[in-house]
N, C-alpha and C. Protein backbone atom coordinates (compact mmCIF):
# COMPACT_ATOMS: atom_id res chain seq x y z
N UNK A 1 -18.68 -15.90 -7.98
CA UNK A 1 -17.33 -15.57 -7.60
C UNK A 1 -17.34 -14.94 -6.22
N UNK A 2 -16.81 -15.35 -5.43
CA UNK A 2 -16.35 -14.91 -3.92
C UNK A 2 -15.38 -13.78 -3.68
N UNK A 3 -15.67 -13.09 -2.73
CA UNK A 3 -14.73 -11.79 -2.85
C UNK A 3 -13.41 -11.94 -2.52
N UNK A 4 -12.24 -11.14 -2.39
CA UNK A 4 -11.66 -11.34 -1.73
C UNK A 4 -11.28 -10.00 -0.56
N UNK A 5 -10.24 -10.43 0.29
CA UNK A 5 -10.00 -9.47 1.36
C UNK A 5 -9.04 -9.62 2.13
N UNK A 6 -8.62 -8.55 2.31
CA UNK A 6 -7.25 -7.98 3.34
C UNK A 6 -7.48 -7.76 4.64
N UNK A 7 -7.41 -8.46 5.67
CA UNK A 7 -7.73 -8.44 7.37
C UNK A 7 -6.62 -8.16 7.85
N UNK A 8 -6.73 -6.33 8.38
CA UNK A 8 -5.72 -6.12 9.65
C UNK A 8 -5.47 -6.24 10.66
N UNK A 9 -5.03 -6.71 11.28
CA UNK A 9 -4.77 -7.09 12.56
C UNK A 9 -3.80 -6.46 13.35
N UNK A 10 -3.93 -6.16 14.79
CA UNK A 10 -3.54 -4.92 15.47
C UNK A 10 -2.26 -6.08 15.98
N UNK A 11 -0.64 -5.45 15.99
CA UNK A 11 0.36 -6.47 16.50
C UNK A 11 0.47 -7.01 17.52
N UNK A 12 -0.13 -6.41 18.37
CA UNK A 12 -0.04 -6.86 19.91
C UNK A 12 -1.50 -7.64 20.28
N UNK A 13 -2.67 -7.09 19.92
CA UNK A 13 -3.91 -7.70 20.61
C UNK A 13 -4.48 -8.24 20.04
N UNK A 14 -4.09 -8.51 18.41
CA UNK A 14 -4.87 -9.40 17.37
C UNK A 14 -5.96 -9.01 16.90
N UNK A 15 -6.55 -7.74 17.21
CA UNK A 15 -7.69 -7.63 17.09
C UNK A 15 -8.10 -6.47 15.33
N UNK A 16 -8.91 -7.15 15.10
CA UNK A 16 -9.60 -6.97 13.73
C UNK A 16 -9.51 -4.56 13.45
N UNK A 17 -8.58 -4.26 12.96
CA UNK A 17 -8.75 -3.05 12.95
C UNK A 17 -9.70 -2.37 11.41
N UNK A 18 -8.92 -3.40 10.50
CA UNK A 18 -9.84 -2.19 9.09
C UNK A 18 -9.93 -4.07 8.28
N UNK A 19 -10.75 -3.99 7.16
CA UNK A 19 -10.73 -5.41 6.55
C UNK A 19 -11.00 -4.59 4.83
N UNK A 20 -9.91 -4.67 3.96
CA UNK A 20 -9.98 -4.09 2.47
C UNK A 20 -10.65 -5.55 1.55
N UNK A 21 -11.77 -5.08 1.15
CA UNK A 21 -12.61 -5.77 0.35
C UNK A 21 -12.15 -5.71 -1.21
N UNK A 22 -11.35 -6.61 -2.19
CA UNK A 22 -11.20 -6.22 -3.08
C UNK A 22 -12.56 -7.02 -4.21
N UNK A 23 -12.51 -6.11 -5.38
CA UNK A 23 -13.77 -6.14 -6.12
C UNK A 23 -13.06 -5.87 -7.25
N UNK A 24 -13.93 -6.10 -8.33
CA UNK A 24 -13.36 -5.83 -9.62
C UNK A 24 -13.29 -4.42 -10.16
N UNK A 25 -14.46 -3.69 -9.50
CA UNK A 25 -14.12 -2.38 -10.07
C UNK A 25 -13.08 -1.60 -8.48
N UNK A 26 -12.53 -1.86 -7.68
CA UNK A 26 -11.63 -1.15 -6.88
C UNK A 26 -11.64 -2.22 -5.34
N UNK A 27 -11.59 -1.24 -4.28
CA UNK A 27 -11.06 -2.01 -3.09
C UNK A 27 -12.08 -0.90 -2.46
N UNK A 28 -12.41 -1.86 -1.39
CA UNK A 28 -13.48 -1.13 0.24
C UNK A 28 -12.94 -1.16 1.01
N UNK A 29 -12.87 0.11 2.26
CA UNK A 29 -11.57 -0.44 3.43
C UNK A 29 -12.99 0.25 4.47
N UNK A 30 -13.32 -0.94 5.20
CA UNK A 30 -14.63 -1.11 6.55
C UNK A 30 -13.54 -1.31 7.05
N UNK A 31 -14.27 -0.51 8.73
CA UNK A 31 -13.64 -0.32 10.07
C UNK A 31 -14.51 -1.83 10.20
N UNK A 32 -13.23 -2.54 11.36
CA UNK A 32 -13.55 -3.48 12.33
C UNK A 32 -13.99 -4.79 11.68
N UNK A 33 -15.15 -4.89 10.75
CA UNK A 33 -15.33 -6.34 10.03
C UNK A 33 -15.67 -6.22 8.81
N UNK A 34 -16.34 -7.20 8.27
CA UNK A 34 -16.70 -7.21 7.20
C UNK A 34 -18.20 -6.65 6.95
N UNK A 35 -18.64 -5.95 8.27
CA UNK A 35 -19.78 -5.17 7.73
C UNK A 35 -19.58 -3.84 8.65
N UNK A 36 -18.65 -3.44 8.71
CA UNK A 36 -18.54 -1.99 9.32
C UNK A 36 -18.28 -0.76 7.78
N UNK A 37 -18.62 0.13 8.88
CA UNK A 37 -19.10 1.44 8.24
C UNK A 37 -17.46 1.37 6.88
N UNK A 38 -17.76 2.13 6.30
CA UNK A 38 -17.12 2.18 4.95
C UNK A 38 -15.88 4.03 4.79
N UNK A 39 -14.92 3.62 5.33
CA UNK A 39 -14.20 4.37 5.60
C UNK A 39 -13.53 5.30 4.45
N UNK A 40 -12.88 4.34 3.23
CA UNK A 40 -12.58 4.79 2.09
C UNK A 40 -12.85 4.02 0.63
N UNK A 41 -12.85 4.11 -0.11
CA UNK A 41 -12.83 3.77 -1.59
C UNK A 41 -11.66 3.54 -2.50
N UNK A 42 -11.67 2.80 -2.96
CA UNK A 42 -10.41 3.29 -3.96
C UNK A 42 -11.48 2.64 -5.37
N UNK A 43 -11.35 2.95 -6.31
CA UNK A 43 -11.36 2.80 -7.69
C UNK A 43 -10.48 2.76 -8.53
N UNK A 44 -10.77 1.23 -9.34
CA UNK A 44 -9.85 1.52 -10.53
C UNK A 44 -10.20 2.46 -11.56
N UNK A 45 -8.95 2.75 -12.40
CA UNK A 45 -9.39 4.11 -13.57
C UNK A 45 -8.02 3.21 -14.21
N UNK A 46 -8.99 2.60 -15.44
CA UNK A 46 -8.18 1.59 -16.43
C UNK A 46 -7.86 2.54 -17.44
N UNK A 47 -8.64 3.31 -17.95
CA UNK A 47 -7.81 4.60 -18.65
C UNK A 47 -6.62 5.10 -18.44
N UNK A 48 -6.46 5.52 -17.09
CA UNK A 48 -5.35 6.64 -16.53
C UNK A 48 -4.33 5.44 -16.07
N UNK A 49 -3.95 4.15 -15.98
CA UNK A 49 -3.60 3.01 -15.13
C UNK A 49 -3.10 4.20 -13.84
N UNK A 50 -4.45 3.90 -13.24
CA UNK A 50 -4.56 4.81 -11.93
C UNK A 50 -5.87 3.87 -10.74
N UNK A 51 -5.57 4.51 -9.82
CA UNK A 51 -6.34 4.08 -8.39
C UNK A 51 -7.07 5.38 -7.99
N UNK A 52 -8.40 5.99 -7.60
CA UNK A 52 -8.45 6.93 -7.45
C UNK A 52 -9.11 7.00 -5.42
N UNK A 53 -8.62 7.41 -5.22
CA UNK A 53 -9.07 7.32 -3.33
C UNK A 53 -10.39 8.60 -2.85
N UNK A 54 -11.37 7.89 -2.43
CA UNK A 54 -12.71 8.62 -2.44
C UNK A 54 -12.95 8.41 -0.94
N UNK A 55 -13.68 9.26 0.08
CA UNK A 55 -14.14 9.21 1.58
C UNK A 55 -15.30 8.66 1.68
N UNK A 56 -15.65 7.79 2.39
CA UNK A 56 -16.72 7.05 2.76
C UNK A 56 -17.44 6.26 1.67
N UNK A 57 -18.32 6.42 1.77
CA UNK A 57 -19.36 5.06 0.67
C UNK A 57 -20.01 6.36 -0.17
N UNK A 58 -20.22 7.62 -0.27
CA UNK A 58 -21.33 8.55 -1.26
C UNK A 58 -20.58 9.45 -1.72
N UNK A 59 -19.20 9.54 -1.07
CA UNK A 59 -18.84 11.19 -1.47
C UNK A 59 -18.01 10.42 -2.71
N UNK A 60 -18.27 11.88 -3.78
CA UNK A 60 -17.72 11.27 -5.07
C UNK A 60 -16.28 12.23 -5.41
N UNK A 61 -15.77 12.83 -4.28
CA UNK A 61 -14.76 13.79 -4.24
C UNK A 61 -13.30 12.96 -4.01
N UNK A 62 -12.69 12.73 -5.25
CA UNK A 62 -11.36 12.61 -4.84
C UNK A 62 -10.66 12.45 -4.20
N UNK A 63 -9.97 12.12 -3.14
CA UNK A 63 -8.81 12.74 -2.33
C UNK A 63 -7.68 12.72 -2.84
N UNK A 64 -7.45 11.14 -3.33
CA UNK A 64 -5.78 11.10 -3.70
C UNK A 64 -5.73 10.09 -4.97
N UNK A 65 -4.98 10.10 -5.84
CA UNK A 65 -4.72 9.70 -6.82
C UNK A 65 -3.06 8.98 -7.16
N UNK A 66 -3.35 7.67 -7.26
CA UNK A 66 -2.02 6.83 -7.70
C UNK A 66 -1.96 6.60 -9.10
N UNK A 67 -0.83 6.84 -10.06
CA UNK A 67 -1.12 6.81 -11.47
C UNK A 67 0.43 6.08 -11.76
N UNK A 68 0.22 4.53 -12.45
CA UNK A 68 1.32 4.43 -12.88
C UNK A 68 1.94 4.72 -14.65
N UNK A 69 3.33 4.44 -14.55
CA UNK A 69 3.57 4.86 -15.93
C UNK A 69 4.90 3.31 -15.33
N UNK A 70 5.62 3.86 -16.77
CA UNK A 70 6.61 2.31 -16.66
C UNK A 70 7.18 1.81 -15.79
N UNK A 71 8.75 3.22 -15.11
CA UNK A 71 8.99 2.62 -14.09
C UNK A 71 8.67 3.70 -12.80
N UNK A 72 7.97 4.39 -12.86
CA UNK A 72 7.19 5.30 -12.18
C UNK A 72 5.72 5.72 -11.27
N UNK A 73 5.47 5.65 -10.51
CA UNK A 73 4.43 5.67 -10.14
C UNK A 73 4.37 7.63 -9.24
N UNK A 74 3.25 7.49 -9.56
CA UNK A 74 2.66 9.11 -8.92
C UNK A 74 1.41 9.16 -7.69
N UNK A 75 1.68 9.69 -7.00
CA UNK A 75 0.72 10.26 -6.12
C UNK A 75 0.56 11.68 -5.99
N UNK A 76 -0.97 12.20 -6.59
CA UNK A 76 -1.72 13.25 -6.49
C UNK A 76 -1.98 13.50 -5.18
N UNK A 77 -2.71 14.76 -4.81
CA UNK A 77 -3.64 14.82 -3.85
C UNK A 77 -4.40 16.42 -4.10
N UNK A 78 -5.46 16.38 -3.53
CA UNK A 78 -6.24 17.45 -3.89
C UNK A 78 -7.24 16.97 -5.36
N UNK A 79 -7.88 16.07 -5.16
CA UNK A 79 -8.64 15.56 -6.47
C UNK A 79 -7.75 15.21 -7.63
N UNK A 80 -9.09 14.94 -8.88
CA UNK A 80 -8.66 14.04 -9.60
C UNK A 80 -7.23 14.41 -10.68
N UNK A 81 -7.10 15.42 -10.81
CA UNK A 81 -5.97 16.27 -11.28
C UNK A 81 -4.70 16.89 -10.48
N UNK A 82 -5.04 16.59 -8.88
CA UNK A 82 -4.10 17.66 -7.89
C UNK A 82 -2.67 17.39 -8.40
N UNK A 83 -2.24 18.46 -7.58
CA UNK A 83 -0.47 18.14 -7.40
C UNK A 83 0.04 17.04 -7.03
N UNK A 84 0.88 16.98 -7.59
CA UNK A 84 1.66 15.60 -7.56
C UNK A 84 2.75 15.89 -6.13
N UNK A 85 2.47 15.33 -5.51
CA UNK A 85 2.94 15.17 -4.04
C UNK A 85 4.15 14.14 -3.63
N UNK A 86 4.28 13.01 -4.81
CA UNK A 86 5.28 12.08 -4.13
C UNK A 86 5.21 11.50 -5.74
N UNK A 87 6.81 11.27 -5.85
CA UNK A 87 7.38 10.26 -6.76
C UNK A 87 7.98 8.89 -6.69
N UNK A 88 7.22 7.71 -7.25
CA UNK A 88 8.02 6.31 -6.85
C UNK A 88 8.71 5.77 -7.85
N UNK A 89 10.50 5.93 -7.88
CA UNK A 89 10.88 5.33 -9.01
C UNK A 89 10.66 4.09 -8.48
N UNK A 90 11.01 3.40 -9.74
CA UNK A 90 11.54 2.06 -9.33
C UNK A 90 12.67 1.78 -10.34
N UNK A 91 13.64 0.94 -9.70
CA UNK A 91 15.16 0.59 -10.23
C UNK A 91 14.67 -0.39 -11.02
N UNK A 92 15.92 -0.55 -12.29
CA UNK A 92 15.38 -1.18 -13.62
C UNK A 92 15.57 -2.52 -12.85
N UNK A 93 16.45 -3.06 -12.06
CA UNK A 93 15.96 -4.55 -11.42
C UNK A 93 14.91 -5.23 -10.76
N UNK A 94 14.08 -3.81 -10.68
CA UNK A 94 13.12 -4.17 -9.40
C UNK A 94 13.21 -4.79 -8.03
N UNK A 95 14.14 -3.93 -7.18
CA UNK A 95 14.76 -4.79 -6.05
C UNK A 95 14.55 -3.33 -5.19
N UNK A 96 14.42 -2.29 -5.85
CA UNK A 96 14.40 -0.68 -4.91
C UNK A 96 13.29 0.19 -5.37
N UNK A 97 12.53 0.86 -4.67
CA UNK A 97 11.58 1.87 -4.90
C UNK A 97 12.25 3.39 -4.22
N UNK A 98 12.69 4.11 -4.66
CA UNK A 98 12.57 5.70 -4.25
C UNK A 98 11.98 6.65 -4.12
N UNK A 99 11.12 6.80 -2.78
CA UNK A 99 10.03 7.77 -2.66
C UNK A 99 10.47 9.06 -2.94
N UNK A 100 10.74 10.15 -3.62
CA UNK A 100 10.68 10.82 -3.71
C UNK A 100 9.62 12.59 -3.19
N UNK A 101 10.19 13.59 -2.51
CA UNK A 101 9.08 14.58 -2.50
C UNK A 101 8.70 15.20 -3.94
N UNK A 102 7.33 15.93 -4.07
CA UNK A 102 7.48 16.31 -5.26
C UNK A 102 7.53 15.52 -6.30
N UNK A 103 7.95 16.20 -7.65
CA UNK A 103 8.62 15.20 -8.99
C UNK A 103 9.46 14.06 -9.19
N UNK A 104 10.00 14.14 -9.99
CA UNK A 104 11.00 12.88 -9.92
C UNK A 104 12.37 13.16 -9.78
N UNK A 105 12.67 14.88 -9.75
CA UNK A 105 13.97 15.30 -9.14
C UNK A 105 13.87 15.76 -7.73
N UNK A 106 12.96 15.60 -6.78
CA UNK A 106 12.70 16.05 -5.69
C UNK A 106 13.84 15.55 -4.93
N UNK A 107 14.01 15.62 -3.58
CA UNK A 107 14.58 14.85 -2.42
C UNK A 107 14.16 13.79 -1.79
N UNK A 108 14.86 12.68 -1.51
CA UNK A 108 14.75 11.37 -1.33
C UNK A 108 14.02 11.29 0.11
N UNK A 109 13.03 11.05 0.43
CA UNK A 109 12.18 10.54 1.39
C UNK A 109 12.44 9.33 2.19
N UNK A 110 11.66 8.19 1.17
CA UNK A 110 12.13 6.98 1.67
C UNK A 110 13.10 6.17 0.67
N UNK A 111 13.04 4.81 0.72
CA UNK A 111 13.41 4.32 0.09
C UNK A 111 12.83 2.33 0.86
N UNK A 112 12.24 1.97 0.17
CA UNK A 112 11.91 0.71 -0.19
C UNK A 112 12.85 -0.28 -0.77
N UNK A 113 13.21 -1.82 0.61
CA UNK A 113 14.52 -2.70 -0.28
C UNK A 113 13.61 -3.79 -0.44
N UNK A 114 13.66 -4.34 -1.80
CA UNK A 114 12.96 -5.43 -1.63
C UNK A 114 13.97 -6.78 -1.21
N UNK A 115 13.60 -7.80 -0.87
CA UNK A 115 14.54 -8.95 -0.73
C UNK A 115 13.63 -10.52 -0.50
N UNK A 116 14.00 -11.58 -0.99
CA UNK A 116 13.16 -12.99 -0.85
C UNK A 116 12.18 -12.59 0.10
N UNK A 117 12.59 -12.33 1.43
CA UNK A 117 11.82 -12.31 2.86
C UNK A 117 10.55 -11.32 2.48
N UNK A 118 11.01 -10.29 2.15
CA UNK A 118 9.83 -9.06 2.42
C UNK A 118 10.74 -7.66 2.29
N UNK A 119 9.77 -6.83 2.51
CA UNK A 119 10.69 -4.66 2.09
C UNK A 119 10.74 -4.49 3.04
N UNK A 120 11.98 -3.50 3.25
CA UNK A 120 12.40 -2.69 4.63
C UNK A 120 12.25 -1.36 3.90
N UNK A 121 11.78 -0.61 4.35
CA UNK A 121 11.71 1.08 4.79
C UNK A 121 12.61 1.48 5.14
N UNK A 122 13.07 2.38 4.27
CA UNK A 122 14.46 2.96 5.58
C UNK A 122 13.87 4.81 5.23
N UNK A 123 14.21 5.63 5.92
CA UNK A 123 14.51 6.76 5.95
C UNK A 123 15.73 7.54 4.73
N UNK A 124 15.29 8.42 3.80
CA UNK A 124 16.12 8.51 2.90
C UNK A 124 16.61 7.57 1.71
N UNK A 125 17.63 7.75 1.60
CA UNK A 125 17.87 7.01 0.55
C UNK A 125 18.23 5.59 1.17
N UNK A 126 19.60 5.61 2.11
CA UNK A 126 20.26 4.61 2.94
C UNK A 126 20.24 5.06 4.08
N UNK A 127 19.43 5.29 4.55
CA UNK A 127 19.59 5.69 6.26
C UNK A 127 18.98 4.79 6.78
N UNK A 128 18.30 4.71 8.46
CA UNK A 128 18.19 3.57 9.60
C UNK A 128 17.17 3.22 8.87
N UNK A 129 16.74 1.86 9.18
CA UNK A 129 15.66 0.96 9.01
C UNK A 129 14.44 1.70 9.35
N UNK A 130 13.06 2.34 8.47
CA UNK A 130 12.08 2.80 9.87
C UNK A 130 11.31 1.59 10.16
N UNK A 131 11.27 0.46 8.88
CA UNK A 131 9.65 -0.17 9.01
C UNK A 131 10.31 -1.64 8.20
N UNK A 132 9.64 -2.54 8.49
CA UNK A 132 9.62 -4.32 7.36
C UNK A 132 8.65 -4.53 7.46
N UNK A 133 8.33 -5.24 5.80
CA UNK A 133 7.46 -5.86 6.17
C UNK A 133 7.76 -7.65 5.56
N UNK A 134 7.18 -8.18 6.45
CA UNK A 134 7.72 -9.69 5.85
C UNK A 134 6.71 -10.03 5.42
N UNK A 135 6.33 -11.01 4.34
CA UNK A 135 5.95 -12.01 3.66
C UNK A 135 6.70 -13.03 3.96
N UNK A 136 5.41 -13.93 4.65
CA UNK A 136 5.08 -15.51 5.08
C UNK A 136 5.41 -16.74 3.61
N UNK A 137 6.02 -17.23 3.92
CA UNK A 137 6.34 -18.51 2.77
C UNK A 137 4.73 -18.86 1.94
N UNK A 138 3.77 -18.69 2.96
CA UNK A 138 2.58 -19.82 2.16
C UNK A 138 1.82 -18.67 1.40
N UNK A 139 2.21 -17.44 2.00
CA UNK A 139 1.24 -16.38 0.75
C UNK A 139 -0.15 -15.59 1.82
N UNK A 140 -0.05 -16.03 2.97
CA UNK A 140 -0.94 -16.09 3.78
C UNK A 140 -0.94 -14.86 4.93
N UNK A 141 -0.02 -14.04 4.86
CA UNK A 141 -0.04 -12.85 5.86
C UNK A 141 1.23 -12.15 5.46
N UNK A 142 1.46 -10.99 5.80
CA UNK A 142 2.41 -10.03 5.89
C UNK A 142 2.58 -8.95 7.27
N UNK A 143 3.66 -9.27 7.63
CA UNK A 143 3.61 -8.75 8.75
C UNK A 143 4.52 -7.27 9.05
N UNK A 144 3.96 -6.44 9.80
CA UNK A 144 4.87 -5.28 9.79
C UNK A 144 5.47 -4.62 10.89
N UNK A 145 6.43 -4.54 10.94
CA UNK A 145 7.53 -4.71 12.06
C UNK A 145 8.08 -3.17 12.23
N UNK A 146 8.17 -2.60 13.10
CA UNK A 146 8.99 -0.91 13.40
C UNK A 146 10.18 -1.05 13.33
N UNK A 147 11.29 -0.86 12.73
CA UNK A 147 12.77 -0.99 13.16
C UNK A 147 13.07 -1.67 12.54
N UNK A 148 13.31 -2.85 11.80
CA UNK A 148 13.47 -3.93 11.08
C UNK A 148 13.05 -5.18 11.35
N UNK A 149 13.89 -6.44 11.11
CA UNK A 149 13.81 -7.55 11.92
C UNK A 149 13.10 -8.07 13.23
N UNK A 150 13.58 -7.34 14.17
CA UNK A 150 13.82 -7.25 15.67
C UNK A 150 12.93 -6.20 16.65
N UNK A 151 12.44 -5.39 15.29
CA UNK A 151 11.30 -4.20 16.09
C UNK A 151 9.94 -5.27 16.25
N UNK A 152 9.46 -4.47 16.66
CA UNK A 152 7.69 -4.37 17.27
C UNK A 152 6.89 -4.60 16.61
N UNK A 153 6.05 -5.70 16.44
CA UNK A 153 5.13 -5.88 15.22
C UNK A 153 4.04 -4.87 15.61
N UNK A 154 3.79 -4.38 15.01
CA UNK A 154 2.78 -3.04 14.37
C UNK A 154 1.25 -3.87 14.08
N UNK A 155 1.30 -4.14 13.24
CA UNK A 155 0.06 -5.33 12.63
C UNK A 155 0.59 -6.22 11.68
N UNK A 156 -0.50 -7.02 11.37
CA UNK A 156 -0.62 -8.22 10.60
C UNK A 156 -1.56 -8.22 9.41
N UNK A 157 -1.31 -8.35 8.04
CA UNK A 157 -2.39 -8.05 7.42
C UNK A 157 -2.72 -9.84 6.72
N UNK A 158 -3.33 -10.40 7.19
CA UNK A 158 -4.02 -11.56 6.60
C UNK A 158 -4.89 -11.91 5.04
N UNK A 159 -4.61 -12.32 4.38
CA UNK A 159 -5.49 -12.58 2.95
C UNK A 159 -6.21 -13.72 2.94
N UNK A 160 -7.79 -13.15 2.88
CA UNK A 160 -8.81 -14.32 2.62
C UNK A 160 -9.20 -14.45 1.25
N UNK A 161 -8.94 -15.51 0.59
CA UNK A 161 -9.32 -15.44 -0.75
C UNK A 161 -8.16 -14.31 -1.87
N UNK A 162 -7.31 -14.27 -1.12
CA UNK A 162 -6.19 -13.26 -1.86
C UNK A 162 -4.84 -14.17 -1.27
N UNK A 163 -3.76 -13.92 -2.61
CA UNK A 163 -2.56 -14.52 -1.69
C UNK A 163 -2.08 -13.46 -1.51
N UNK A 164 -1.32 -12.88 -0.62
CA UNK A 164 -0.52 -11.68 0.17
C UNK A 164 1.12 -11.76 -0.55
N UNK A 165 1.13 -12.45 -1.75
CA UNK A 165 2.14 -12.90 -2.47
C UNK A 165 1.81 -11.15 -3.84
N UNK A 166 0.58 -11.26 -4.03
CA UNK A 166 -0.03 -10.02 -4.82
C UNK A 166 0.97 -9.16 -4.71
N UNK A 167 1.45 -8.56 -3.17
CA UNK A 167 2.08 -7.21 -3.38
C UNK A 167 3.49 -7.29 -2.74
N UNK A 168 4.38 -8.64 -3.50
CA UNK A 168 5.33 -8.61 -3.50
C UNK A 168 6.18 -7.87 -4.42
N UNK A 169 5.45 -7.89 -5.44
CA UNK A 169 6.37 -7.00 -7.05
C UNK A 169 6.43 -5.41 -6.50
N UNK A 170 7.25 -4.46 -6.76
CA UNK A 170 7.33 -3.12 -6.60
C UNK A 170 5.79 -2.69 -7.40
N UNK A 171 5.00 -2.94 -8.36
CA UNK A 171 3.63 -2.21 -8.37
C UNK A 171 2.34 -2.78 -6.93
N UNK A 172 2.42 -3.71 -6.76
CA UNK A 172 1.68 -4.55 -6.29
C UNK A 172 1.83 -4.03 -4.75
N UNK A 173 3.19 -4.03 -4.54
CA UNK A 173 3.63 -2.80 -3.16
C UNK A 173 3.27 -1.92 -3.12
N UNK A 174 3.44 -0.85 -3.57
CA UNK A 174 3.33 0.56 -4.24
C UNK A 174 1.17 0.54 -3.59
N UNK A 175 0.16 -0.19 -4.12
CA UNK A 175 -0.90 -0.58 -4.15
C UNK A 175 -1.01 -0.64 -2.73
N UNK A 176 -0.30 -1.22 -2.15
CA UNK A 176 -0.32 -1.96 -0.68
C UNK A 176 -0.48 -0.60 0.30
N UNK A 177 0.55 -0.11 -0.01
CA UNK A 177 1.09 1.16 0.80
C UNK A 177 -0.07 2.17 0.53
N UNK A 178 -0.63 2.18 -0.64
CA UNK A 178 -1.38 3.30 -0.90
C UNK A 178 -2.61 2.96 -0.04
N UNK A 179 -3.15 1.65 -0.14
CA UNK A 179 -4.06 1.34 1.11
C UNK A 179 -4.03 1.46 2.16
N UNK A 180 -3.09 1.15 2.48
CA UNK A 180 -3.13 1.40 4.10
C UNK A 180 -2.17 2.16 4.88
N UNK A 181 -1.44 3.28 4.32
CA UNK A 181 -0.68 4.38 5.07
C UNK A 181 -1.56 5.28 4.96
């Protein structure tokens, strides 16, 4: 079985920034190629339906923790138990994510729209656009744009052996973001 992998690409110069190796037991995120130094970890934890985020390739210390529940998702930080730092509902249609600070009564952060094309970011609940990202028809890249539509492509994240179709669903997003913000 062949691996698969997530290639970032810088928006303006094309050039190769981080490449996420996915594996069966979690994801590798190497600087620059597919054999650069080993920046972070993530692990699955099929127990907890959780992701757990570890520094480099040896250290076995925690950093951050994604844990889903139905229509909820959590982010820890401070190891494998920390405070819960951010709440992601998701709307019973699955068309909106609400970042939340804190719990799940906190204050509205962001907010995630999904739509055919790809998610826009906005600030708050309904406020300005900050971020899009589009998904390509063939499954083959996702691209991420400052501002909406019409902003600045930021980077490009390419799928080898992965379709980039994966983290269209609000969990599969949720996953996305936790990689690479």
């Amino acid at each position: 079985m062949g691996h698969s992998f997530l290639v970032e690409r810088d928006g303006v110069s094309g050039k190769i920034i981080r490449i996420y190796e996915f594996e069966t037991s979690g994801v590798i995120q190497r600087d620059h190629d597919h054999h650069g130094i080993i920046q972070k970890r993530f692990v699955y934890d099929k127990e907890r339906n959780a992701i757990l985020e570890h520094a480099g390739e040896k250290d076995e210390r925690v950093k951050r923790v994604l844990t889903f529940q139905d229509e909820i998702a959590t982010l820890s930080e401070g190891g494998k138990f920390g405070k819960i730092t951010r709440t992601f509902q998701v709307d019973p249609e699955g068309i909106r994510i609400k970042e939340r600070e804190g719990g799940k009564f906190g204050p509205i952060k962001r907010t995630f729209v999904f739509d055919p094309r790809g998610v826009m970011e906005k600030d708050g609940e309904e406020y300005s656009d900050k971020r899009l990202f589009i998904f390509d028809k063939e499954g083959t890249s996702i691209t991420e744009r400052d501002g909406g539509w019409f902003g600045k492509t930021k980077r490009i994240l390419f799928g080898e052996g992965l379709s980039t179709d994966t983290f269209r669903d609000p969990q599969g997003f949720l996953q996305l973001l936790f990689f690479i913000d």
